[in-house]
PDB file of N, CA and C in Angstrom:
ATOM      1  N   UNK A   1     -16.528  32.365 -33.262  1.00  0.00           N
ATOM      2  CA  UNK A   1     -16.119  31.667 -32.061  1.00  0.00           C
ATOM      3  C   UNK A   1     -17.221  30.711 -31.623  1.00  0.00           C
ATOM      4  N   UNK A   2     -16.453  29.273 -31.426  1.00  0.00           N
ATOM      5  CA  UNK A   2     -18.004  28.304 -30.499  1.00  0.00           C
ATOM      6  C   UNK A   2     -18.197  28.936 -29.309  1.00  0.00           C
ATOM      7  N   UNK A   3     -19.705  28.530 -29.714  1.00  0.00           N
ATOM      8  CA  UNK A   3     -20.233  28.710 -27.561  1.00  0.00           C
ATOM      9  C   UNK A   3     -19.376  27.899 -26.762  1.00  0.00           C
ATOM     10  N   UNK A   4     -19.854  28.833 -25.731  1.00  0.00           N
ATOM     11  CA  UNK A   4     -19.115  27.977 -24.279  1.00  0.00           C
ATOM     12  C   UNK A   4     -20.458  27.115 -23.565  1.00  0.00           C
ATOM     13  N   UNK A   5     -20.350  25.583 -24.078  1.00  0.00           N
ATOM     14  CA  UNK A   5     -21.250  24.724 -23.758  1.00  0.00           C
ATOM     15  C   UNK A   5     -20.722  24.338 -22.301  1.00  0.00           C
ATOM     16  N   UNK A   6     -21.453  24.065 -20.953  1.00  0.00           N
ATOM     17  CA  UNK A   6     -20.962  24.371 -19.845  1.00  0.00           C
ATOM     18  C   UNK A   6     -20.441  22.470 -19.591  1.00  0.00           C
ATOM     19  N   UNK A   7     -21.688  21.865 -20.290  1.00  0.00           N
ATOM     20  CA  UNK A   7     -21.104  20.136 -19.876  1.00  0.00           C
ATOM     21  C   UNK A   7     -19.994  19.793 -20.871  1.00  0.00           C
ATOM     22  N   UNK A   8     -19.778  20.604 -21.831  1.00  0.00           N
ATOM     23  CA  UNK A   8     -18.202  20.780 -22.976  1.00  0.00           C
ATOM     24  C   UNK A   8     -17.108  20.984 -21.998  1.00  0.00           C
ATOM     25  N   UNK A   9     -17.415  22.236 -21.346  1.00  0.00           N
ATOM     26  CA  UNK A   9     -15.967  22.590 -20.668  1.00  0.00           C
ATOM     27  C   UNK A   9     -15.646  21.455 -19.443  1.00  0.00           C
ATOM     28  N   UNK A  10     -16.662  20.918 -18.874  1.00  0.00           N
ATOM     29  CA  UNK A  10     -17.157  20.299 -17.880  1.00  0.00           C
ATOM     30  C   UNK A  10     -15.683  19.105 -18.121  1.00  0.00           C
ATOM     31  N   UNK A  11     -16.321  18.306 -19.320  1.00  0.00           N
ATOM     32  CA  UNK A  11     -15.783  17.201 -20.022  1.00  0.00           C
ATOM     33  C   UNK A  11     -14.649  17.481 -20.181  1.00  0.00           C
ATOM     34  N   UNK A  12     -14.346  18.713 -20.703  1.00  0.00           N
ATOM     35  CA  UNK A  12     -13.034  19.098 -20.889  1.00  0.00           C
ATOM     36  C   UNK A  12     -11.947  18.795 -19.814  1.00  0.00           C
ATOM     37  N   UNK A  13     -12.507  19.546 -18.374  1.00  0.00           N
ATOM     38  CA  UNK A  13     -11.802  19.516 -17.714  1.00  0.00           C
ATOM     39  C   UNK A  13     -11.680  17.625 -16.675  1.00  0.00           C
ATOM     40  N   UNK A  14     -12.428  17.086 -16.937  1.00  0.00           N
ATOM     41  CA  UNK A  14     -12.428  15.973 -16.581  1.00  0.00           C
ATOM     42  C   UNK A  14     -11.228  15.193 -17.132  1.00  0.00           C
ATOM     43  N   UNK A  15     -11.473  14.989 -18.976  1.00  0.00           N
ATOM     44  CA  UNK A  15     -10.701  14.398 -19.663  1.00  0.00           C
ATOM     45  C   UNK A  15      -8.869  14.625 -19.369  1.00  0.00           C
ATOM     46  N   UNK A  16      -9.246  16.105 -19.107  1.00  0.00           N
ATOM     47  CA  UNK A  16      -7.675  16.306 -18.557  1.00  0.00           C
ATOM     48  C   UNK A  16      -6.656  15.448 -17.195  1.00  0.00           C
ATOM     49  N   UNK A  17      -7.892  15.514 -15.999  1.00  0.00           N
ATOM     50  CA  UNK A  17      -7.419  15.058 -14.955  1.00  0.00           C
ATOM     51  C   UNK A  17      -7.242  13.218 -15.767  1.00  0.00           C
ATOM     52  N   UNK A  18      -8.070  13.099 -16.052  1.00  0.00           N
ATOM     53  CA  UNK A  18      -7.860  11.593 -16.393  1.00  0.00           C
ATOM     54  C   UNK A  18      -6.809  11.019 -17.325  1.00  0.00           C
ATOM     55  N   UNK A  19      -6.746  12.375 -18.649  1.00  0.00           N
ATOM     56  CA  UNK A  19      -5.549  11.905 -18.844  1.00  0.00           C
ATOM     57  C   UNK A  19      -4.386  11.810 -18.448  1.00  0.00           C
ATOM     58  N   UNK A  20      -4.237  12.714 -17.309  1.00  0.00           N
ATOM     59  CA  UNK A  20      -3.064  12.881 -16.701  1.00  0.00           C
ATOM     60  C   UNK A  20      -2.351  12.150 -15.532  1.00  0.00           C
ATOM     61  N   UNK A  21      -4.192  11.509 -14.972  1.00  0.00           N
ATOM     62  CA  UNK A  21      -3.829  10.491 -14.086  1.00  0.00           C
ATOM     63  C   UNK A  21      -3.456   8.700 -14.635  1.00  0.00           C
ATOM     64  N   UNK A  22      -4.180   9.074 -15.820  1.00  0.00           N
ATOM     65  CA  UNK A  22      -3.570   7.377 -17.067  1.00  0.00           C
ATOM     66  C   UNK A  22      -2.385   7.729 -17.219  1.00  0.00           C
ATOM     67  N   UNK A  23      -1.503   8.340 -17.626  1.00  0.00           N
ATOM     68  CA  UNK A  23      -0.428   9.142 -18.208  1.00  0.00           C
ATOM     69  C   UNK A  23       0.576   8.516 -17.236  1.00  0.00           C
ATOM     70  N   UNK A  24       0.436   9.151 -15.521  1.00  0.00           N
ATOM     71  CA  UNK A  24       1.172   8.309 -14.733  1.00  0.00           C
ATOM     72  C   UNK A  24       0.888   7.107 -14.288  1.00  0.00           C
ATOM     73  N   UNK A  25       0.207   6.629 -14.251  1.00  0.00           N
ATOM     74  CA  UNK A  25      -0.053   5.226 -14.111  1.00  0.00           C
ATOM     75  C   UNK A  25       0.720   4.321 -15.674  1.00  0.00           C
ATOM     76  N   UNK A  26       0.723   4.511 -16.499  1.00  0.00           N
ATOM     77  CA  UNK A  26       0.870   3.776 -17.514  1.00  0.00           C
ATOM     78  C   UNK A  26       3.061   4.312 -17.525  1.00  0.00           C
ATOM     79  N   UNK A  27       3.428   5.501 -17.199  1.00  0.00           N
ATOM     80  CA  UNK A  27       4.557   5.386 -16.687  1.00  0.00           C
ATOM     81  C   UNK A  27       5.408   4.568 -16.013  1.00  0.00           C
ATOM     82  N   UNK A  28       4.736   4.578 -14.646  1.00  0.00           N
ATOM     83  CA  UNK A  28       4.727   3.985 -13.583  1.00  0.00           C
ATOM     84  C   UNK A  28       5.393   2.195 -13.943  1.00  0.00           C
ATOM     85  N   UNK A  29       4.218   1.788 -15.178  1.00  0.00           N
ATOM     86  CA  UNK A  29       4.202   0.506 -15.475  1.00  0.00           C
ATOM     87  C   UNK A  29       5.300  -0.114 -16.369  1.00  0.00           C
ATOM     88  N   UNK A  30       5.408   0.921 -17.302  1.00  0.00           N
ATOM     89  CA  UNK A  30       7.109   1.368 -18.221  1.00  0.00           C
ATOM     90  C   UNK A  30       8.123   0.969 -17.230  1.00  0.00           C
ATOM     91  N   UNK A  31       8.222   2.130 -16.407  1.00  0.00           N
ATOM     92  CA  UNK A  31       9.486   1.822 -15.466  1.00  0.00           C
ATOM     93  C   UNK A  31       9.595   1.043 -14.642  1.00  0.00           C
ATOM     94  N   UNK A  32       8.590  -0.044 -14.044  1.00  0.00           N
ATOM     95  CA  UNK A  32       8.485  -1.132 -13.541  1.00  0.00           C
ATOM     96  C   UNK A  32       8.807  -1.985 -13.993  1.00  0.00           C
ATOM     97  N   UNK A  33       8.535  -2.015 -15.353  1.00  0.00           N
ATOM     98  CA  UNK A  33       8.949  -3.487 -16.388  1.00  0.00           C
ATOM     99  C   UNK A  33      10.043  -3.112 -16.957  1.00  0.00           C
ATOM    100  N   UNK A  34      10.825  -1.376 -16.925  1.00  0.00           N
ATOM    101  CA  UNK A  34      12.297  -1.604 -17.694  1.00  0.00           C
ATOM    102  C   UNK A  34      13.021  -1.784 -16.286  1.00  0.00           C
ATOM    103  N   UNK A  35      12.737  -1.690 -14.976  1.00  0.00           N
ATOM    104  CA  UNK A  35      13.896  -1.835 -14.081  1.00  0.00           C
ATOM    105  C   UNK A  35      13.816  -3.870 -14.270  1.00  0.00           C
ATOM    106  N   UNK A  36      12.703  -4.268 -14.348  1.00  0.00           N
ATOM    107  CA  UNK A  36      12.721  -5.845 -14.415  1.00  0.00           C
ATOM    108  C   UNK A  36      13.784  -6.221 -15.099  1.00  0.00           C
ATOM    109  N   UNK A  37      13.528  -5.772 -16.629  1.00  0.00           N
ATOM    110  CA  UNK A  37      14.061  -6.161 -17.999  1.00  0.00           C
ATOM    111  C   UNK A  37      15.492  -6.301 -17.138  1.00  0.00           C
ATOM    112  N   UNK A  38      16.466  -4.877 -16.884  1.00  0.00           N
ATOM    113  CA  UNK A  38      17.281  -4.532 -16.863  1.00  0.00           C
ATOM    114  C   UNK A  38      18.121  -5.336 -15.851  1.00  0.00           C
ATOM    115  N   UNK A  39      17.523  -6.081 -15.152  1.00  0.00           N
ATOM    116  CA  UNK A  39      17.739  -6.857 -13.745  1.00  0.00           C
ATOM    117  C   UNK A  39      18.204  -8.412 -14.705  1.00  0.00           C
ATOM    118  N   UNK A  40      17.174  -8.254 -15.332  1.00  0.00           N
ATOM    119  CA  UNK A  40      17.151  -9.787 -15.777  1.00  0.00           C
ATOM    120  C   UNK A  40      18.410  -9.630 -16.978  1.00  0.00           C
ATOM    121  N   UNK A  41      18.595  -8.736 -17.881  1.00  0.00           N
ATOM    122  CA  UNK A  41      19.774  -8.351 -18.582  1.00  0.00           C
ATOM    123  C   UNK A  41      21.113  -8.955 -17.434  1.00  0.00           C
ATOM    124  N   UNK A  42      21.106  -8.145 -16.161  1.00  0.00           N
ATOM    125  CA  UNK A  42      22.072  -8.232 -15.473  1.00  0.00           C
ATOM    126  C   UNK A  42      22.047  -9.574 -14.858  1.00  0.00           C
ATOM    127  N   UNK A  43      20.582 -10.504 -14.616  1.00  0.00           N
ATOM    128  CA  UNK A  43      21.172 -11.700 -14.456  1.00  0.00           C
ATOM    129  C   UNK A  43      21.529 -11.515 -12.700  1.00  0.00           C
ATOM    130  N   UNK A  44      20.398 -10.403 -11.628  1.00  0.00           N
ATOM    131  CA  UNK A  44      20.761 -10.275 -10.510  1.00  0.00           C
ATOM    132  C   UNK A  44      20.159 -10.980  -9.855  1.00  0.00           C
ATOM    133  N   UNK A  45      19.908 -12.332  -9.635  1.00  0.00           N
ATOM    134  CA  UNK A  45      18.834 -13.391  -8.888  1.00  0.00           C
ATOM    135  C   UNK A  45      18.094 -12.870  -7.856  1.00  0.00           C
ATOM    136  N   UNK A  46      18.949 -12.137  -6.885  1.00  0.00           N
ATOM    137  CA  UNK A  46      18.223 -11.498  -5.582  1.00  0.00           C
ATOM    138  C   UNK A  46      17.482 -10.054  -5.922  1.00  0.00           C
ATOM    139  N   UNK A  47      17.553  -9.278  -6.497  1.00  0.00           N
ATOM    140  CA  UNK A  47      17.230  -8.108  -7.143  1.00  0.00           C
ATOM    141  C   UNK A  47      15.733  -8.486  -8.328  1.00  0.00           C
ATOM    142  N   UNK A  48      15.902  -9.874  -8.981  1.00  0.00           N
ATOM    143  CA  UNK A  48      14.817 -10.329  -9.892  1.00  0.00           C
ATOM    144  C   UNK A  48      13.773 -10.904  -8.575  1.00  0.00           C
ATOM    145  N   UNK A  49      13.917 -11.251  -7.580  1.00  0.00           N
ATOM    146  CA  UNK A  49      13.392 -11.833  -6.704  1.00  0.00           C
ATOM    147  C   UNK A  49      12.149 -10.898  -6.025  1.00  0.00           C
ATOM    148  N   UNK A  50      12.826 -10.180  -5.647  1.00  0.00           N
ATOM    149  CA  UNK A  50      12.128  -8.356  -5.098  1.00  0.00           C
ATOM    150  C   UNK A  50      11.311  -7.852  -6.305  1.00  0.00           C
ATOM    151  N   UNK A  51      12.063  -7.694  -7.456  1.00  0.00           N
ATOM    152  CA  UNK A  51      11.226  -6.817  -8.815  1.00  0.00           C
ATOM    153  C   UNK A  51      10.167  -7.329  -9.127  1.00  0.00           C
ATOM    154  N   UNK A  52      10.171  -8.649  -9.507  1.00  0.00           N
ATOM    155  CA  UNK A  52       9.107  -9.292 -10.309  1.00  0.00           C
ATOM    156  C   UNK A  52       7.637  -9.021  -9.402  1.00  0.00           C
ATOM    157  N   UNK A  53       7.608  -9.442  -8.090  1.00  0.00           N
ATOM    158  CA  UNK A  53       6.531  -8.972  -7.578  1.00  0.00           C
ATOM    159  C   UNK A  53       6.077  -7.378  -7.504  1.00  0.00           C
ATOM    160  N   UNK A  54       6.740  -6.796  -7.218  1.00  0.00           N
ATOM    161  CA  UNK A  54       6.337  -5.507  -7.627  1.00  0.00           C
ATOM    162  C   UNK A  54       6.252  -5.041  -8.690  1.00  0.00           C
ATOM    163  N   UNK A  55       6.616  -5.317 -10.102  1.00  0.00           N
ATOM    164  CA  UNK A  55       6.588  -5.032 -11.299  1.00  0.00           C
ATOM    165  C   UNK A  55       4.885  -5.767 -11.378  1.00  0.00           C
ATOM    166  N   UNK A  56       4.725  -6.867 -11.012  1.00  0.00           N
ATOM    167  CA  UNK A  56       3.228  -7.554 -11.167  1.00  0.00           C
ATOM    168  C   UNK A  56       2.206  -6.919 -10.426  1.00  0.00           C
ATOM    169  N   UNK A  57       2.448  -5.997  -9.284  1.00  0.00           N
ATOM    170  CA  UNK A  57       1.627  -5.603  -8.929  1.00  0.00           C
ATOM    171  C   UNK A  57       1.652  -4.119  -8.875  1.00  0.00           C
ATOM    172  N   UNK A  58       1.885  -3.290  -9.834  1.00  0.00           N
ATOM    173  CA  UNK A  58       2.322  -2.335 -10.245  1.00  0.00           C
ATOM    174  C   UNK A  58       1.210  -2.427 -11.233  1.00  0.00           C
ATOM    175  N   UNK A  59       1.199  -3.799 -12.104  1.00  0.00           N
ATOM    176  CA  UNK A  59       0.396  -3.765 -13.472  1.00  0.00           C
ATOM    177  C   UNK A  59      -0.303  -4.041 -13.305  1.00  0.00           C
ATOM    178  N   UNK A  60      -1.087  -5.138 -12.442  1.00  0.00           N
ATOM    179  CA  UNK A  60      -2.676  -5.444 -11.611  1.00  0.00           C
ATOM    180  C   UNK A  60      -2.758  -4.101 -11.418  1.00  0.00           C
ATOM    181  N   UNK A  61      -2.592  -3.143 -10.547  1.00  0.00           N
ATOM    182  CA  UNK A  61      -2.695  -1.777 -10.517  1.00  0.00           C
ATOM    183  C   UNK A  61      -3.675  -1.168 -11.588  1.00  0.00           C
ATOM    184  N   UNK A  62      -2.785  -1.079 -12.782  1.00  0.00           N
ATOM    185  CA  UNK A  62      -2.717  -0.308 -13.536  1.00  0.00           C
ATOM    186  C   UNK A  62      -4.536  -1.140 -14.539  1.00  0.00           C
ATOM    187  N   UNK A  63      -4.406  -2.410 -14.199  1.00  0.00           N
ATOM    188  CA  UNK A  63      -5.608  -3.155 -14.978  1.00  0.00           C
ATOM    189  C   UNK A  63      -6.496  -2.655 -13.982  1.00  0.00           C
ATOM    190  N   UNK A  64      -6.656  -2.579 -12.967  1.00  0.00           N
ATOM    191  CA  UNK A  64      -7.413  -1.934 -11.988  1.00  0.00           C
ATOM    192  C   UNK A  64      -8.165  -0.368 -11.801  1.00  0.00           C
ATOM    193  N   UNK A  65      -7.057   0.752 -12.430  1.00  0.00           N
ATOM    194  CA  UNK A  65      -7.646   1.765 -12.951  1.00  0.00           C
ATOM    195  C   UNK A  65      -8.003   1.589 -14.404  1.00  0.00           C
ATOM    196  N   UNK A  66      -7.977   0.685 -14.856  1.00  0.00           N
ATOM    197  CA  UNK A  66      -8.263   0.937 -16.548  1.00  0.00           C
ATOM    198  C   UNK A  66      -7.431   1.278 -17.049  1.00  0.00           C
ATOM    199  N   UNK A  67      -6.129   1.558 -16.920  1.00  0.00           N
ATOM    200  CA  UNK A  67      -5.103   1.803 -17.931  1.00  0.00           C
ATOM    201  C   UNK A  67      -4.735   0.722 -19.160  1.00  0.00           C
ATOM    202  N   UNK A  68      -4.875  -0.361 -18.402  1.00  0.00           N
ATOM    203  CA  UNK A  68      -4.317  -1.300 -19.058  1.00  0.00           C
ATOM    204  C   UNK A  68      -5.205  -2.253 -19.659  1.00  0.00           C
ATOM    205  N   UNK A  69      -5.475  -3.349 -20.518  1.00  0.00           N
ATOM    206  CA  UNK A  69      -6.608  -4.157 -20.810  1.00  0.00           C
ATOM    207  C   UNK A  69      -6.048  -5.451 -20.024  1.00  0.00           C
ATOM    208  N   UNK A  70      -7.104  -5.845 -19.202  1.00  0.00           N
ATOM    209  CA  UNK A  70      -6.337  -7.548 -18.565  1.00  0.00           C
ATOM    210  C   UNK A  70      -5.348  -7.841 -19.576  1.00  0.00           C
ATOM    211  N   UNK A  71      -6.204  -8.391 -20.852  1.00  0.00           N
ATOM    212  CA  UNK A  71      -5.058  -9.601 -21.671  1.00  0.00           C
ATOM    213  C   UNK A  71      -3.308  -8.751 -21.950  1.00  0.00           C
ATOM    214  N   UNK A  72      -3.677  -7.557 -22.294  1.00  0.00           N
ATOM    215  CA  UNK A  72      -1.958  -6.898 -22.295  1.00  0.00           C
ATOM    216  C   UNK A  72      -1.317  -7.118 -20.972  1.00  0.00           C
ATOM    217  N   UNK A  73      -1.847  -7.109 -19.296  1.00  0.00           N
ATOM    218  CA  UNK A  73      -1.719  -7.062 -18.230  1.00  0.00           C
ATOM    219  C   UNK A  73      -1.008  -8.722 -18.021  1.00  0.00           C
ATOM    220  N   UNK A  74      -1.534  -9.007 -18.256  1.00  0.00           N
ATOM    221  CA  UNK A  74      -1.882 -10.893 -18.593  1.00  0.00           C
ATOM    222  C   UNK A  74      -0.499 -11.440 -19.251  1.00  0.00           C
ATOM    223  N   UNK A  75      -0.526 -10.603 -20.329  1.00  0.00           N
ATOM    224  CA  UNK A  75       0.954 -11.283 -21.520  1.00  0.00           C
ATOM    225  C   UNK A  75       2.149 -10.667 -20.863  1.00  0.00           C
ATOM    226  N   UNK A  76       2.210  -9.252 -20.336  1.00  0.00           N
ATOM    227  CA  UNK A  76       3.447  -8.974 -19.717  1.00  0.00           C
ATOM    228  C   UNK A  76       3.554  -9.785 -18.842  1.00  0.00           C
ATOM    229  N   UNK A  77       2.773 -10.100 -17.941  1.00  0.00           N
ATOM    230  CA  UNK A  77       3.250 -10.679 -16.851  1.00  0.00           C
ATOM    231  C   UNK A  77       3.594 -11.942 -16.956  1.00  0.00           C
ATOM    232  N   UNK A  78       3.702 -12.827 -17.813  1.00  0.00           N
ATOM    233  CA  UNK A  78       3.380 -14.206 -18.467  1.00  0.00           C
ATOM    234  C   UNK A  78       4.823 -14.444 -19.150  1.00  0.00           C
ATOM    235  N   UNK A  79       5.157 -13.269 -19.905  1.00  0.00           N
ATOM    236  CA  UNK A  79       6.219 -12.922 -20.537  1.00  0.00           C
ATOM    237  C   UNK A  79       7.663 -12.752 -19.405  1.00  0.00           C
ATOM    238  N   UNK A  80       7.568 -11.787 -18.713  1.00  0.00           N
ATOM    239  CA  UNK A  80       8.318 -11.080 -17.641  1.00  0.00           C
ATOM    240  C   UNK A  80       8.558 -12.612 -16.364  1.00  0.00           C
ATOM    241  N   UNK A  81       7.506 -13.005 -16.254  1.00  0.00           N
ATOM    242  CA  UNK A  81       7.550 -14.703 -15.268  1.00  0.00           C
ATOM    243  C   UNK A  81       8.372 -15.654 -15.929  1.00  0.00           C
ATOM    244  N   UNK A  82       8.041 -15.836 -17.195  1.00  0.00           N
ATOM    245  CA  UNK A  82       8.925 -17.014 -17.399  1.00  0.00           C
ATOM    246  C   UNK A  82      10.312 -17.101 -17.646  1.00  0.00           C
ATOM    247  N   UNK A  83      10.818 -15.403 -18.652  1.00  0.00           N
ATOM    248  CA  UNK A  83      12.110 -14.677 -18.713  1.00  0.00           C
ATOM    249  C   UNK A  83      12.558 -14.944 -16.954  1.00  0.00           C
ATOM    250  N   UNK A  84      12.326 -14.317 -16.137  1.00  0.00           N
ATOM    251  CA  UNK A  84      12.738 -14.652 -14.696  1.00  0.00           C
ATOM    252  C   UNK A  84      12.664 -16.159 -14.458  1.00  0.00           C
ATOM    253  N   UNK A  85      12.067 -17.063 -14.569  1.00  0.00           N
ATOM    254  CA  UNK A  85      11.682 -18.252 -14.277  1.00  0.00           C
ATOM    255  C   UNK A  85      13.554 -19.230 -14.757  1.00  0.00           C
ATOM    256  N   UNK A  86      13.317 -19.203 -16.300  1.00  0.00           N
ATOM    257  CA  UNK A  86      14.008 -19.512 -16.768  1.00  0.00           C
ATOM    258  C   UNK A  86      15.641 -18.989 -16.043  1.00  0.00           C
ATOM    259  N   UNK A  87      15.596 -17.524 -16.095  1.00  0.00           N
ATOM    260  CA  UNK A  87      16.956 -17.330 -15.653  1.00  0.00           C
ATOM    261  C   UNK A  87      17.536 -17.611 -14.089  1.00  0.00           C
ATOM    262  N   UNK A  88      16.516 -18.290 -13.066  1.00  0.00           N
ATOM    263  CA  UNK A  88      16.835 -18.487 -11.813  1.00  0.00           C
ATOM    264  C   UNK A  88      16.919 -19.730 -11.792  1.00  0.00           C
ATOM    265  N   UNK A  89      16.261 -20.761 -12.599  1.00  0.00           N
ATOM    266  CA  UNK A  89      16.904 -22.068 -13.283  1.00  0.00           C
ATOM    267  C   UNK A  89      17.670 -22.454 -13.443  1.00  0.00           C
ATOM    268  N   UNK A  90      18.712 -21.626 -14.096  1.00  0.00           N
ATOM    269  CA  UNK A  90      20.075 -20.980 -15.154  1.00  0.00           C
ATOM    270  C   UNK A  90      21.051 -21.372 -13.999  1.00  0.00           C
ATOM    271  N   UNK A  91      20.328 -20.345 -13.311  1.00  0.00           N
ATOM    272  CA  UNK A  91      21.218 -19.814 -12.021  1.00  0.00           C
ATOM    273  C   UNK A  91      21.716 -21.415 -11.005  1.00  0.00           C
ATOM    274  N   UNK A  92      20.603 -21.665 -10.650  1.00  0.00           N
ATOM    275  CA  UNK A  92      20.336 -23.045  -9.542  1.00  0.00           C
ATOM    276  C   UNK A  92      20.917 -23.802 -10.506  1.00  0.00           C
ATOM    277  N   UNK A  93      20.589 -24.462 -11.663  1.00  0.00           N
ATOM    278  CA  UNK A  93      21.246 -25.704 -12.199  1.00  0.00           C
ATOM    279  C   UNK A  93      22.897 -25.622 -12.460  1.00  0.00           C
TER     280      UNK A  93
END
């Protein structure tokens, strides 16, 4: 059996809370960007209007605890803006 190294278990128990607190945060960011997607599927102008900002700042969030790396933070949101952009265009023209 290994010793029980006390800054081992220490770490141990750290790594846990942290993974568990990345775990929901990086959730969080999933279901933020599939209620977007799903909006923009549906093509709901007033509903994409409300989401997109909170889906963006959901993921600043998430670049904020370290879940996320800016540039991935960066391309969703870049991605997710112009998909909306384009379809309220759609809409108005």
């Amino acid at each position: 059996m290994a010793k029980r190294i006390k800054s081992g278990l220490k770490r141990r128990r750290q790594d846990e809370v942290r993974r568990s607190r990345n775990r929901a945060a990086r959730t969080r960011v999933r279901n933020a960007i599939r209620e977007l997607r799903d909006a923009i599927a549906a093509g709901d102008a007033a509903e994409l209007k409300k989401l997109l900002p909170h889906t963006v700042s959901v993921i600043d969030t998430s670049v904020r605890k370290g879940v996320l790396h800016r540039n991935t933070a960066d391309r969703f949101k870049s991605r997710l803006s112009s998909q909306v952009g384009s379809l309220l265009q759609a809409k108005q023209g």
